[in-house]
C-alpha atoms as a PDB file:
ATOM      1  CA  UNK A   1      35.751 -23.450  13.510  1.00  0.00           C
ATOM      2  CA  UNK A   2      36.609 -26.995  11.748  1.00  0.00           C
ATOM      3  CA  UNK A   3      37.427 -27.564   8.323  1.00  0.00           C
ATOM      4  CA  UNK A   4      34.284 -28.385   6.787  1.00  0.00           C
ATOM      5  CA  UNK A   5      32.691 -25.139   8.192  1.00  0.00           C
ATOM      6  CA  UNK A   6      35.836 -23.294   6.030  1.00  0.00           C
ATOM      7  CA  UNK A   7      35.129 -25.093   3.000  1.00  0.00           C
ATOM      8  CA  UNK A   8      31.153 -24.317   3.119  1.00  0.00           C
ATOM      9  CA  UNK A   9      32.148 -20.263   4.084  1.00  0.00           C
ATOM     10  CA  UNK A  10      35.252 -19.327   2.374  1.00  0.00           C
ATOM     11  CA  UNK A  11      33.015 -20.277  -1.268  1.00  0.00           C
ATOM     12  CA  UNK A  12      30.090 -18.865   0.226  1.00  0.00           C
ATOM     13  CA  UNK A  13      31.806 -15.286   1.116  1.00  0.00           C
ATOM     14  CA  UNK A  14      33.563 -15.311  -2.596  1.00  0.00           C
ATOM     15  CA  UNK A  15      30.317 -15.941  -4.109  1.00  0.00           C
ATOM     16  CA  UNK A  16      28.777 -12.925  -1.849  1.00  0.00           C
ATOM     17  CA  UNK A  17      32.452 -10.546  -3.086  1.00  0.00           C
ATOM     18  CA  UNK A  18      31.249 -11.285  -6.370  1.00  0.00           C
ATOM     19  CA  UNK A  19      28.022 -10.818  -6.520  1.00  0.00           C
ATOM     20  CA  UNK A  20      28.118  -7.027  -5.129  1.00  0.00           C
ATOM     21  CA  UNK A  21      30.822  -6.375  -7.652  1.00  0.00           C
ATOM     22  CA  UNK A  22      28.392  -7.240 -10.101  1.00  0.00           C
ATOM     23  CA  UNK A  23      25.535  -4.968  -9.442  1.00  0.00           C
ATOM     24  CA  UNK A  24      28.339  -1.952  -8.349  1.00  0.00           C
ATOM     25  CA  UNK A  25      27.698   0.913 -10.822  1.00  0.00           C
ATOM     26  CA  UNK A  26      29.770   2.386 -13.213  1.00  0.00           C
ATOM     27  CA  UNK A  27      30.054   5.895 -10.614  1.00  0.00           C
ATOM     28  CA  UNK A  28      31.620   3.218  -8.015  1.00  0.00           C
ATOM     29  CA  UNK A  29      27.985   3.218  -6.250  1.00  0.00           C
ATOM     30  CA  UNK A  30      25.408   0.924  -5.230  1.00  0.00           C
ATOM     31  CA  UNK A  31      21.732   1.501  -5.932  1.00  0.00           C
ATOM     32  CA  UNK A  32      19.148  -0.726  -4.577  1.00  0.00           C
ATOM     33  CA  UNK A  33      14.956  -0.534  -4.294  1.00  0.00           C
ATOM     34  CA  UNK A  34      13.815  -0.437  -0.710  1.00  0.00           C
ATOM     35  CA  UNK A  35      11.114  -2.416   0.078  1.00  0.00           C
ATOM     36  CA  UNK A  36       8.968  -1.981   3.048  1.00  0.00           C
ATOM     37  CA  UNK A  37       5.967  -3.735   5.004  1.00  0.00           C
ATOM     38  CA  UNK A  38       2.606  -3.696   3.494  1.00  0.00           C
ATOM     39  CA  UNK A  39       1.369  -1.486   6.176  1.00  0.00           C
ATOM     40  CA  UNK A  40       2.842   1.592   4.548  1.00  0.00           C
ATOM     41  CA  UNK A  41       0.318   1.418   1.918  1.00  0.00           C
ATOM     42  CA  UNK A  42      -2.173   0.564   4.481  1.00  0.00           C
ATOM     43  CA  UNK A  43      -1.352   2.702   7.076  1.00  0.00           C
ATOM     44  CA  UNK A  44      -0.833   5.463   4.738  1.00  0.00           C
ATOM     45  CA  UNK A  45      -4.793   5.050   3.674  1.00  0.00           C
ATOM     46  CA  UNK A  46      -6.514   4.646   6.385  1.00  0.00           C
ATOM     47  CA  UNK A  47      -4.678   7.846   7.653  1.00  0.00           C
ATOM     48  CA  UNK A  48      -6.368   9.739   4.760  1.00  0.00           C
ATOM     49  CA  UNK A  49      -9.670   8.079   6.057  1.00  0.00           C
ATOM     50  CA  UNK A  50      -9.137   8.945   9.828  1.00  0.00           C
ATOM     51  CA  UNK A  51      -8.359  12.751   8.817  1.00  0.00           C
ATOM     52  CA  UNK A  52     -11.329  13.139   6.262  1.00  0.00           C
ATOM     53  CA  UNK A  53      -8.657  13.307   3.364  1.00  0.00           C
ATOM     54  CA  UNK A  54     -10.008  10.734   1.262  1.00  0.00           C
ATOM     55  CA  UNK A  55     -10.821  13.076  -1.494  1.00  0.00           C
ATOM     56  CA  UNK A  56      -8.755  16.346  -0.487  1.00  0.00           C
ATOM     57  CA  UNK A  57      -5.658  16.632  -3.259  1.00  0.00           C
ATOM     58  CA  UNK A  58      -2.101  16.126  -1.769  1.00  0.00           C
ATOM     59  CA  UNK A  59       0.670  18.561  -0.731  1.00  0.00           C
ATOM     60  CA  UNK A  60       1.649  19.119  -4.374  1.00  0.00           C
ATOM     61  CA  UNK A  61      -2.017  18.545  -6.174  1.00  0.00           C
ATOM     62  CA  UNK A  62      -2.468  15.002  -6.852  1.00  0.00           C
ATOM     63  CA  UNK A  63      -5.640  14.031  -6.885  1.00  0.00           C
ATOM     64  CA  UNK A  64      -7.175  10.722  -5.712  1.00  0.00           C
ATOM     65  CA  UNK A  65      -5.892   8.451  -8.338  1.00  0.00           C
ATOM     66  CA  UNK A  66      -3.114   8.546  -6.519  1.00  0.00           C
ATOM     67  CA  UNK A  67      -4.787   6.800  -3.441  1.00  0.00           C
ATOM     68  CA  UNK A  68      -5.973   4.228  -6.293  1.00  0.00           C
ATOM     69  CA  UNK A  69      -2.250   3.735  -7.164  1.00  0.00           C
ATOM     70  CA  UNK A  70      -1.426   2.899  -3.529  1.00  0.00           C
ATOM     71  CA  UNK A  71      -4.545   0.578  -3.016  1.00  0.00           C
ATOM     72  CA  UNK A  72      -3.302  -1.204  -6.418  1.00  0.00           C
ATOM     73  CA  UNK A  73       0.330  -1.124  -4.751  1.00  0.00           C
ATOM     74  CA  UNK A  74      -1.424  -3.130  -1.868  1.00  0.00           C
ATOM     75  CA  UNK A  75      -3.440  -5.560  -3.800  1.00  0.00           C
ATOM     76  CA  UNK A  76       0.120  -6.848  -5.351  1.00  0.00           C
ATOM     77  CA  UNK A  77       1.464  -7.392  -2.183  1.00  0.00           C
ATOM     78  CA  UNK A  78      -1.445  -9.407  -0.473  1.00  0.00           C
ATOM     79  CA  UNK A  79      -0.123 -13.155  -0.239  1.00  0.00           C
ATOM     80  CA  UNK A  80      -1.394 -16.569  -1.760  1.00  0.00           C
ATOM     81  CA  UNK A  81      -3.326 -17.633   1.033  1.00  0.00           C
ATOM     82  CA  UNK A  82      -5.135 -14.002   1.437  1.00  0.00           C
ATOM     83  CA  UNK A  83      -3.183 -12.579   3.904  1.00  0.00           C
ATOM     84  CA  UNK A  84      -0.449  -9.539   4.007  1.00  0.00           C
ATOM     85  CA  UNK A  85       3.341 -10.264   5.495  1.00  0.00           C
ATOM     86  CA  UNK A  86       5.075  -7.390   7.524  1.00  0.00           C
ATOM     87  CA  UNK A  87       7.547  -7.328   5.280  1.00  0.00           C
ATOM     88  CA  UNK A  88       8.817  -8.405   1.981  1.00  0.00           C
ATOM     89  CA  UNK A  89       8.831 -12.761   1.871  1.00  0.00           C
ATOM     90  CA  UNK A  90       7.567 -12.689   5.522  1.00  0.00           C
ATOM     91  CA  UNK A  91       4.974 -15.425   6.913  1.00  0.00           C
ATOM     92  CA  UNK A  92       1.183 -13.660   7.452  1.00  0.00           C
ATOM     93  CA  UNK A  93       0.777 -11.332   9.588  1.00  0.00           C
ATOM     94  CA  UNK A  94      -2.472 -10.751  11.216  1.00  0.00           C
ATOM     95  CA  UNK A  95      -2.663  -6.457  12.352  1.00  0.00           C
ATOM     96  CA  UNK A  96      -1.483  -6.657   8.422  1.00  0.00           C
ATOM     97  CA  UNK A  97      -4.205  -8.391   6.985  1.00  0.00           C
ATOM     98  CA  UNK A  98      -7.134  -6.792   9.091  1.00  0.00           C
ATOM     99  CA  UNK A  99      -5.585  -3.302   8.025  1.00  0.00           C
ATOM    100  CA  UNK A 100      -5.149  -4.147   4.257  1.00  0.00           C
ATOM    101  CA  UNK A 101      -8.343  -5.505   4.295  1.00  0.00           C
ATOM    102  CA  UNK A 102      -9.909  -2.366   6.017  1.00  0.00           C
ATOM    103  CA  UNK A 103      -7.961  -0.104   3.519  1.00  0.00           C
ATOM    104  CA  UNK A 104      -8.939  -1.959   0.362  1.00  0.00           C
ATOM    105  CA  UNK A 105     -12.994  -2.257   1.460  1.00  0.00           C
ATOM    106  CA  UNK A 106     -12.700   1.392   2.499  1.00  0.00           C
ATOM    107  CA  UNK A 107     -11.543   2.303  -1.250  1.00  0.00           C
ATOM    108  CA  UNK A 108     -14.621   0.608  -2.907  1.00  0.00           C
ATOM    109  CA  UNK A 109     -13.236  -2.829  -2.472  1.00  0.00           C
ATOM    110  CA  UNK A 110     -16.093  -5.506  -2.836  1.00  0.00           C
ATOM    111  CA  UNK A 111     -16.343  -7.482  -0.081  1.00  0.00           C
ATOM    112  CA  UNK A 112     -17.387 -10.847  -1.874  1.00  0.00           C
ATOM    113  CA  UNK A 113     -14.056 -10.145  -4.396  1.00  0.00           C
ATOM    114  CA  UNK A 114     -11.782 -13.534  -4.333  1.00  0.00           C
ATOM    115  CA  UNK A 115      -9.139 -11.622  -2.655  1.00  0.00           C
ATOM    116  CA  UNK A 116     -11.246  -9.395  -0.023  1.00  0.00           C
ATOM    117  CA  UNK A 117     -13.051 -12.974   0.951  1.00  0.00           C
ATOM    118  CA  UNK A 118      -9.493 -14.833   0.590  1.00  0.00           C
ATOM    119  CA  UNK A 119      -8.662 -12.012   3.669  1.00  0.00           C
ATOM    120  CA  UNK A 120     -11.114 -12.185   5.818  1.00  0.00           C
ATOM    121  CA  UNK A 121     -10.608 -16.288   5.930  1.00  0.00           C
ATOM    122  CA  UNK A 122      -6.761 -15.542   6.864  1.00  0.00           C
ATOM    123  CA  UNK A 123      -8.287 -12.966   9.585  1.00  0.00           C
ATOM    124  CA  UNK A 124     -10.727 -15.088  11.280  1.00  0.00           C
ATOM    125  CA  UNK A 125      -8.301 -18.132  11.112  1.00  0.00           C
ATOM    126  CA  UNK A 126      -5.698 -16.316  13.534  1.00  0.00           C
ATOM    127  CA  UNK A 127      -8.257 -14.881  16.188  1.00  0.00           C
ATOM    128  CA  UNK A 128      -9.571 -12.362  14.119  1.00  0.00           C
ATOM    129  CA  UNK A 129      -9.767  -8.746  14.721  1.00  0.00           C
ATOM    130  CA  UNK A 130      -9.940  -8.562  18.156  1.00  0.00           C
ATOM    131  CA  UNK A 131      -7.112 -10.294  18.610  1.00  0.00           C
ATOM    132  CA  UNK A 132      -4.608  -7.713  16.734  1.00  0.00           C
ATOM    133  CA  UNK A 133      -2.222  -6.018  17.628  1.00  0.00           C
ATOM    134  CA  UNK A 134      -2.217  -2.716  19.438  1.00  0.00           C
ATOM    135  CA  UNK A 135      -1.014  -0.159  16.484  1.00  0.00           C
ATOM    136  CA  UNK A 136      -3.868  -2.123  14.482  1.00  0.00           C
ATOM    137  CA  UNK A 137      -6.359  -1.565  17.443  1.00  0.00           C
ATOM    138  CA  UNK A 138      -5.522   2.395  17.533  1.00  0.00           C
ATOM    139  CA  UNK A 139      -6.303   2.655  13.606  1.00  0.00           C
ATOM    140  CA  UNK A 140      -9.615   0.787  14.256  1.00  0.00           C
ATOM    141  CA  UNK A 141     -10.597   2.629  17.336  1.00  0.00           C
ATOM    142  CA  UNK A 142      -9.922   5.781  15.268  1.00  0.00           C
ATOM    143  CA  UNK A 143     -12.358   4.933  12.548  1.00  0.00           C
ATOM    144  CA  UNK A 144     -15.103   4.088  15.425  1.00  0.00           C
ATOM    145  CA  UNK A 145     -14.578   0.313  14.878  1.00  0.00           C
ATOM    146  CA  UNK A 146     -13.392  -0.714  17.885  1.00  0.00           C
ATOM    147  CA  UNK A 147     -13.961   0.768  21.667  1.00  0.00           C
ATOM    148  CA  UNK A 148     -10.757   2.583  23.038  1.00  0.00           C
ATOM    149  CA  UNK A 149     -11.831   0.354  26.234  1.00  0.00           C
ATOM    150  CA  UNK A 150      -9.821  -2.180  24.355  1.00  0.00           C
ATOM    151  CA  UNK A 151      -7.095  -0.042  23.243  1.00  0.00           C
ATOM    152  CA  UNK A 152      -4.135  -0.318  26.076  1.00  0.00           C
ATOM    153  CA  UNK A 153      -3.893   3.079  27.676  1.00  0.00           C
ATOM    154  CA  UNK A 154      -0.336   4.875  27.424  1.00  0.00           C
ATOM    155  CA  UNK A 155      -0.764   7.969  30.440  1.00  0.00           C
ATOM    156  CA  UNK A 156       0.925  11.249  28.613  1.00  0.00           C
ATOM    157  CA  UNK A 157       2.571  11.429  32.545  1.00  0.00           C
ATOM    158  CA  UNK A 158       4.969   9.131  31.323  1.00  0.00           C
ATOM    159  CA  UNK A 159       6.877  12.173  30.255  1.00  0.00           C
ATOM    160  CA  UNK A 160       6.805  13.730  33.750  1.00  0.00           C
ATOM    161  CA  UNK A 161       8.865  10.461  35.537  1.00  0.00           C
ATOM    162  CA  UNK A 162      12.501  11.453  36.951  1.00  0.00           C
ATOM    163  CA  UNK A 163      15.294  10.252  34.448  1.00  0.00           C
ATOM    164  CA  UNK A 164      16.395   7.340  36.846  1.00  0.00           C
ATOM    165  CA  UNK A 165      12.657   5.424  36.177  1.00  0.00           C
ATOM    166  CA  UNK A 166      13.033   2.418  33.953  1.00  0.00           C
ATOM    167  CA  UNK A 167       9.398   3.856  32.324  1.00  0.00           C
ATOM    168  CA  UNK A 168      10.956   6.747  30.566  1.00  0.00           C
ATOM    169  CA  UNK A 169      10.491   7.112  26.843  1.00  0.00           C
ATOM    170  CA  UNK A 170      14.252   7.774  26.952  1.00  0.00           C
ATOM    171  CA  UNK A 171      15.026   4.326  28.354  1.00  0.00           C
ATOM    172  CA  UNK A 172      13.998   2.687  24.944  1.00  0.00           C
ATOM    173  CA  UNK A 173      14.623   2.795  21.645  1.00  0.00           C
ATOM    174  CA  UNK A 174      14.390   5.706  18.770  1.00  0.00           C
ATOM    175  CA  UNK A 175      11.273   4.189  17.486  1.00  0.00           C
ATOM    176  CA  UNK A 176       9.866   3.022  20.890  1.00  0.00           C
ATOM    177  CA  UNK A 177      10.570   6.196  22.302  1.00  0.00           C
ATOM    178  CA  UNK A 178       9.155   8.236  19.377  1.00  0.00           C
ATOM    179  CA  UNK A 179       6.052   5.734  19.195  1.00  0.00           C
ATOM    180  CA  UNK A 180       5.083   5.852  23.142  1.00  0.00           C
ATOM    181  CA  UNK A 181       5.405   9.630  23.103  1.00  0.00           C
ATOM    182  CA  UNK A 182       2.968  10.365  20.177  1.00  0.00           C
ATOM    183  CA  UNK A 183       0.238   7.500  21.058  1.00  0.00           C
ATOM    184  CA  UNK A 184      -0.311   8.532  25.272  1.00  0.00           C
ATOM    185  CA  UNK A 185      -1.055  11.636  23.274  1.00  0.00           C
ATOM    186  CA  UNK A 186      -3.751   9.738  20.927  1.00  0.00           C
ATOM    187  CA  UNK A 187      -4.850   7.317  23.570  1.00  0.00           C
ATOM    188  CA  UNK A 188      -5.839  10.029  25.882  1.00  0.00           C
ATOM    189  CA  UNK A 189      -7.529  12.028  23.120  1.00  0.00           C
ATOM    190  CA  UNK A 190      -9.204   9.129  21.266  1.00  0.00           C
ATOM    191  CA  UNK A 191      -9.772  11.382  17.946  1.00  0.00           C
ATOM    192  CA  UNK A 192     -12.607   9.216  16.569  1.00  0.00           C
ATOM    193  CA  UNK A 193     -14.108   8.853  12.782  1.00  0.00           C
ATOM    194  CA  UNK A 194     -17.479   7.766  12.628  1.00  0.00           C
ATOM    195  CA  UNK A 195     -18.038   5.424   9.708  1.00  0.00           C
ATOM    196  CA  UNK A 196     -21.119   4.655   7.639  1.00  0.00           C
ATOM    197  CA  UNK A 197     -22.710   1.249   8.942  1.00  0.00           C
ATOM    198  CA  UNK A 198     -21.409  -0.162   4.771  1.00  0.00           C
ATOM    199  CA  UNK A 199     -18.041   0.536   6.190  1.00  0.00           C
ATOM    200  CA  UNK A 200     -17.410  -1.659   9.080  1.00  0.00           C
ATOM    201  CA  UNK A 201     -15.980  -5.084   9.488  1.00  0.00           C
ATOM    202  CA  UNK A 202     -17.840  -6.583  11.687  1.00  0.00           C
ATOM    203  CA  UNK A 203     -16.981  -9.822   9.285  1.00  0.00           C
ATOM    204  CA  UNK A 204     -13.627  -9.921  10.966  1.00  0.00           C
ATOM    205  CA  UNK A 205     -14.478 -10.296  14.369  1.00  0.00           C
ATOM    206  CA  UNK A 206     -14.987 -13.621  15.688  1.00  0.00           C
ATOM    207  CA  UNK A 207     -16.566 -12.642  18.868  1.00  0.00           C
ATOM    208  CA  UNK A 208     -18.189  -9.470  18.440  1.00  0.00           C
ATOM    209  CA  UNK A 209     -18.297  -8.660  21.991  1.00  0.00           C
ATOM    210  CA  UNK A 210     -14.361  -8.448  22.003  1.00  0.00           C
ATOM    211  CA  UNK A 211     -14.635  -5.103  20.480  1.00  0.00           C
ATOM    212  CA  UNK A 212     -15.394  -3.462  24.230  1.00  0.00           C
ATOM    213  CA  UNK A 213     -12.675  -5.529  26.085  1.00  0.00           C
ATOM    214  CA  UNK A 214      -8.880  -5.159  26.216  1.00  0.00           C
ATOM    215  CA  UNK A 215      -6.989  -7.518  24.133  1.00  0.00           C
ATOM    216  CA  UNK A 216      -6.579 -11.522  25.925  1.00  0.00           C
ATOM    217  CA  UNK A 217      -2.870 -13.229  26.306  1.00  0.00           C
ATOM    218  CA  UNK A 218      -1.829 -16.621  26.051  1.00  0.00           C
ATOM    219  CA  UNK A 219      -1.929 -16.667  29.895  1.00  0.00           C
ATOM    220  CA  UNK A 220      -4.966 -14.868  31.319  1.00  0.00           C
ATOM    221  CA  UNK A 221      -4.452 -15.958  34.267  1.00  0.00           C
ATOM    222  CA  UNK A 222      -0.683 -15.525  34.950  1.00  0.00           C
ATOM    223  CA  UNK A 223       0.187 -12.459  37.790  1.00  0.00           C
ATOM    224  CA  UNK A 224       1.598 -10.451  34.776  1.00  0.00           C
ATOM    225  CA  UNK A 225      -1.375 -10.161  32.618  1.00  0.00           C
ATOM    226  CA  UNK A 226      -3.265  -9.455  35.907  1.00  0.00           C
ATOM    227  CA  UNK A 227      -0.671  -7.011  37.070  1.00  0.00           C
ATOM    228  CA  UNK A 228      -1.080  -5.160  33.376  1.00  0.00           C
ATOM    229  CA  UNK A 229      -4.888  -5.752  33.422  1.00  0.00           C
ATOM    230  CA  UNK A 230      -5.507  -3.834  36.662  1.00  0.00           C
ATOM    231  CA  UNK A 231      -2.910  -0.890  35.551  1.00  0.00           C
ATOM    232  CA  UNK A 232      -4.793  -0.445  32.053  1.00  0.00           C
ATOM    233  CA  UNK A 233      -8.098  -0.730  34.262  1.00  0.00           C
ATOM    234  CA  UNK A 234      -7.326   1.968  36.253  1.00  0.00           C
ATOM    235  CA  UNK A 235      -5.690   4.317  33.985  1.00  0.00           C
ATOM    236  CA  UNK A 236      -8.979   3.621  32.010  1.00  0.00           C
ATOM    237  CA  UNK A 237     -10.798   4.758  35.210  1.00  0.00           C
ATOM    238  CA  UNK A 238      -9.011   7.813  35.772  1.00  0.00           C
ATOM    239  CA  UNK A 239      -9.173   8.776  32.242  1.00  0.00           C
ATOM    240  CA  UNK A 240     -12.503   9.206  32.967  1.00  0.00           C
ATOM    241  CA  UNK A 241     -11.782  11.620  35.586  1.00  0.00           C
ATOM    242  CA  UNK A 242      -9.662  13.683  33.404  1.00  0.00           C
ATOM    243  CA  UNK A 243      -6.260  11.863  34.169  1.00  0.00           C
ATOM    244  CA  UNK A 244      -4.728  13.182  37.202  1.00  0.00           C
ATOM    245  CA  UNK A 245      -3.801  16.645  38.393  1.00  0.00           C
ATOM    246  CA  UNK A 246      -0.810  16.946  36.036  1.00  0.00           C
ATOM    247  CA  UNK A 247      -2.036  15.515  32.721  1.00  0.00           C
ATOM    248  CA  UNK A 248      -2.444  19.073  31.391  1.00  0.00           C
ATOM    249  CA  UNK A 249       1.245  19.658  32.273  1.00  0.00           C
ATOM    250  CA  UNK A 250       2.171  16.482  30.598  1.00  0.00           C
ATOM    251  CA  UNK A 251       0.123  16.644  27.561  1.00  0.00           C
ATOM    252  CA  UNK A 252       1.843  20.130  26.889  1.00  0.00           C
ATOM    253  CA  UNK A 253       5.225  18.895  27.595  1.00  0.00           C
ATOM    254  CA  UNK A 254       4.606  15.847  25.032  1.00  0.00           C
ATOM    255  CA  UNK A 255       3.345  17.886  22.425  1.00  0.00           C
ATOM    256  CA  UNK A 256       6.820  20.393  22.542  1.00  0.00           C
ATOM    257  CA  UNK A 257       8.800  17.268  22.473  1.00  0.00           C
ATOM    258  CA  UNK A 258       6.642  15.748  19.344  1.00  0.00           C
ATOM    259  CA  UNK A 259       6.874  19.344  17.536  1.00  0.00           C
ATOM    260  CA  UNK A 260      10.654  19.848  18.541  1.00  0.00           C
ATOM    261  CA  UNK A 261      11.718  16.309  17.466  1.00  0.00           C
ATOM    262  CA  UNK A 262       9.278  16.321  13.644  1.00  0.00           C
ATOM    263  CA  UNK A 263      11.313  19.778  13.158  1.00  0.00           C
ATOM    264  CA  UNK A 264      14.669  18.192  13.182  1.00  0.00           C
ATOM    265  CA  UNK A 265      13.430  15.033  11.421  1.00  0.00           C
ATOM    266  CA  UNK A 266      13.493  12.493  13.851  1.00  0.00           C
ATOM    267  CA  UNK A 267      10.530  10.883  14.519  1.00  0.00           C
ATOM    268  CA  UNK A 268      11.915   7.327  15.010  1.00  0.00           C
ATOM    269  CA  UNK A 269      12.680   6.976  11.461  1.00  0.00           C
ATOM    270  CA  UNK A 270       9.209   5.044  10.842  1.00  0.00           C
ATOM    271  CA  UNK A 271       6.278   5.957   9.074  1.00  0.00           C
ATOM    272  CA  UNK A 272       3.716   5.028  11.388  1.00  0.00           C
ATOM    273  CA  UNK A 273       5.141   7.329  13.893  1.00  0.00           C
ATOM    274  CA  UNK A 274       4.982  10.105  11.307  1.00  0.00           C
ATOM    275  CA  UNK A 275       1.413   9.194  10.426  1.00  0.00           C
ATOM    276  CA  UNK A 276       0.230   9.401  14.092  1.00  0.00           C
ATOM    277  CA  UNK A 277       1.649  12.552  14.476  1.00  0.00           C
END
């Protein structure tokens, strides 16, 4: 490391010594707020909306103001050009946006409101909503907005490989694993919420027809999007079939392992995990 590099770090690190001292409570502790992604409020909604909770009171009697509390929690967090970050200061985010937007019009949002419009301009500029991303996909395709033709399939057999294949749950990490175990589950059920026609978002699809079809890559043509497009085509296939001989097997031995992991707490340490449970 040369001198110069000392001189800028050496300050740099004192500064950082002395600003944590500062904000060190008088109990010798450090309290801070945690701040999360967007899509907690979001994904926390349209969970409500997906399960018919929309106007059922909470675990411990709230009522639905406190859904109007989260949707204001939301509003404050949607950016200056219209869109929603995935995090606190991040850039916009598009499976962001499309959810906050679907969240906030499902509340009673206007659509022709400055910010709802403000959205759906951010939405439409990056691909629009068939061009999310796949947890935003699942929540649409659960409220009826979008086929579950173009929701990648995750087989429940996953569960059933030996421990030395690479596709094992186990073989990623805690909120991979936790994630791909709960959604083969969902995208081989397909639990589906039929919206009012008042409801949809049709206004956030640039191509319409994209709502049947798989989501596109950057190379359509290269051997791995064909090598994943054939594999979600014919797990789509024999979905219709009923999966294959052991998906009964499988679905049963997912479902222990999602009820034996929420009962010690770990579900990948993620909300949206927890939610699709």
């Amino acid at each position: 490391m040369n001198a110069v590099a000392t001189d800028r770090i050496e300050p740099a690190l004192r500064r950082g010594v002395g600003a944590l001292r500062h904000l060190q409570r008088s109990d010798g502790s450090w309290c801070g707020r945690i701040e999360g992604s967007s899509t907690l409020e979001s994904d926390y909604l349209l969970m409500k909306f997906i399960l018919h909770q929309e106007s059922v009171p909470l675990a411990d009697d709230r009522g639905r103001n406190t859904l109007d509390r989260i949707a204001a929690g939301l509003r404050s967090q949607q950016r200056g050009d219209g869109a929603w970050g995935a995090g606190p200061g991040s850039g916009p985010d598009l499976g962001a946006t499309v959810k906050g937007y679907l969240a906030l019009k499902l509340m009673g949002d206007d659509p022709d409101a400055d910010h709802m419009r403000a959205a759906r301009k951010s939405v439409l500029a990056r691909g629009g909503a068939e061009s999310s991303d796949h947890a935003t996909r699942i929540h649409l395709a659960c409220l009826g907005l979008l086929s579950w033709n173009a929701v990648a399939s995750i087989p429940p057999e996953i569960i059933l490989l030996p421990d030395w294949s690479v596709l094992r749950a186990e073989h990623t990490g805690a909120w991979s694993r936790a994630m791909l175990q709960i959604l083969s589950v969902v995208t081989t059920r397909r639990p589906t919420r039929k919206l009012p026609a008042e409801s949809g978002i049709g206004e956030l699809f640039v191509d319409p027809l994209k709502r049947d079809r798989p989501p596109g890559s950057s190379d359509p043509s290269g051997a791995g999007t064909l090598l994943r497009r054939g594999i979600d085509r014919g797990l789509k296939i024999l979905h219709v079939f009923g999966g294959t001989p052991l998906r009964g097997i499988a679905l049963r031995r997912t479902v222990d392992w999602m009820l034996r992991t929420a009962s010690q707490g770990d579900v990948g340490g993620h909300f949206a995990s927890a939610a699709f449970l």
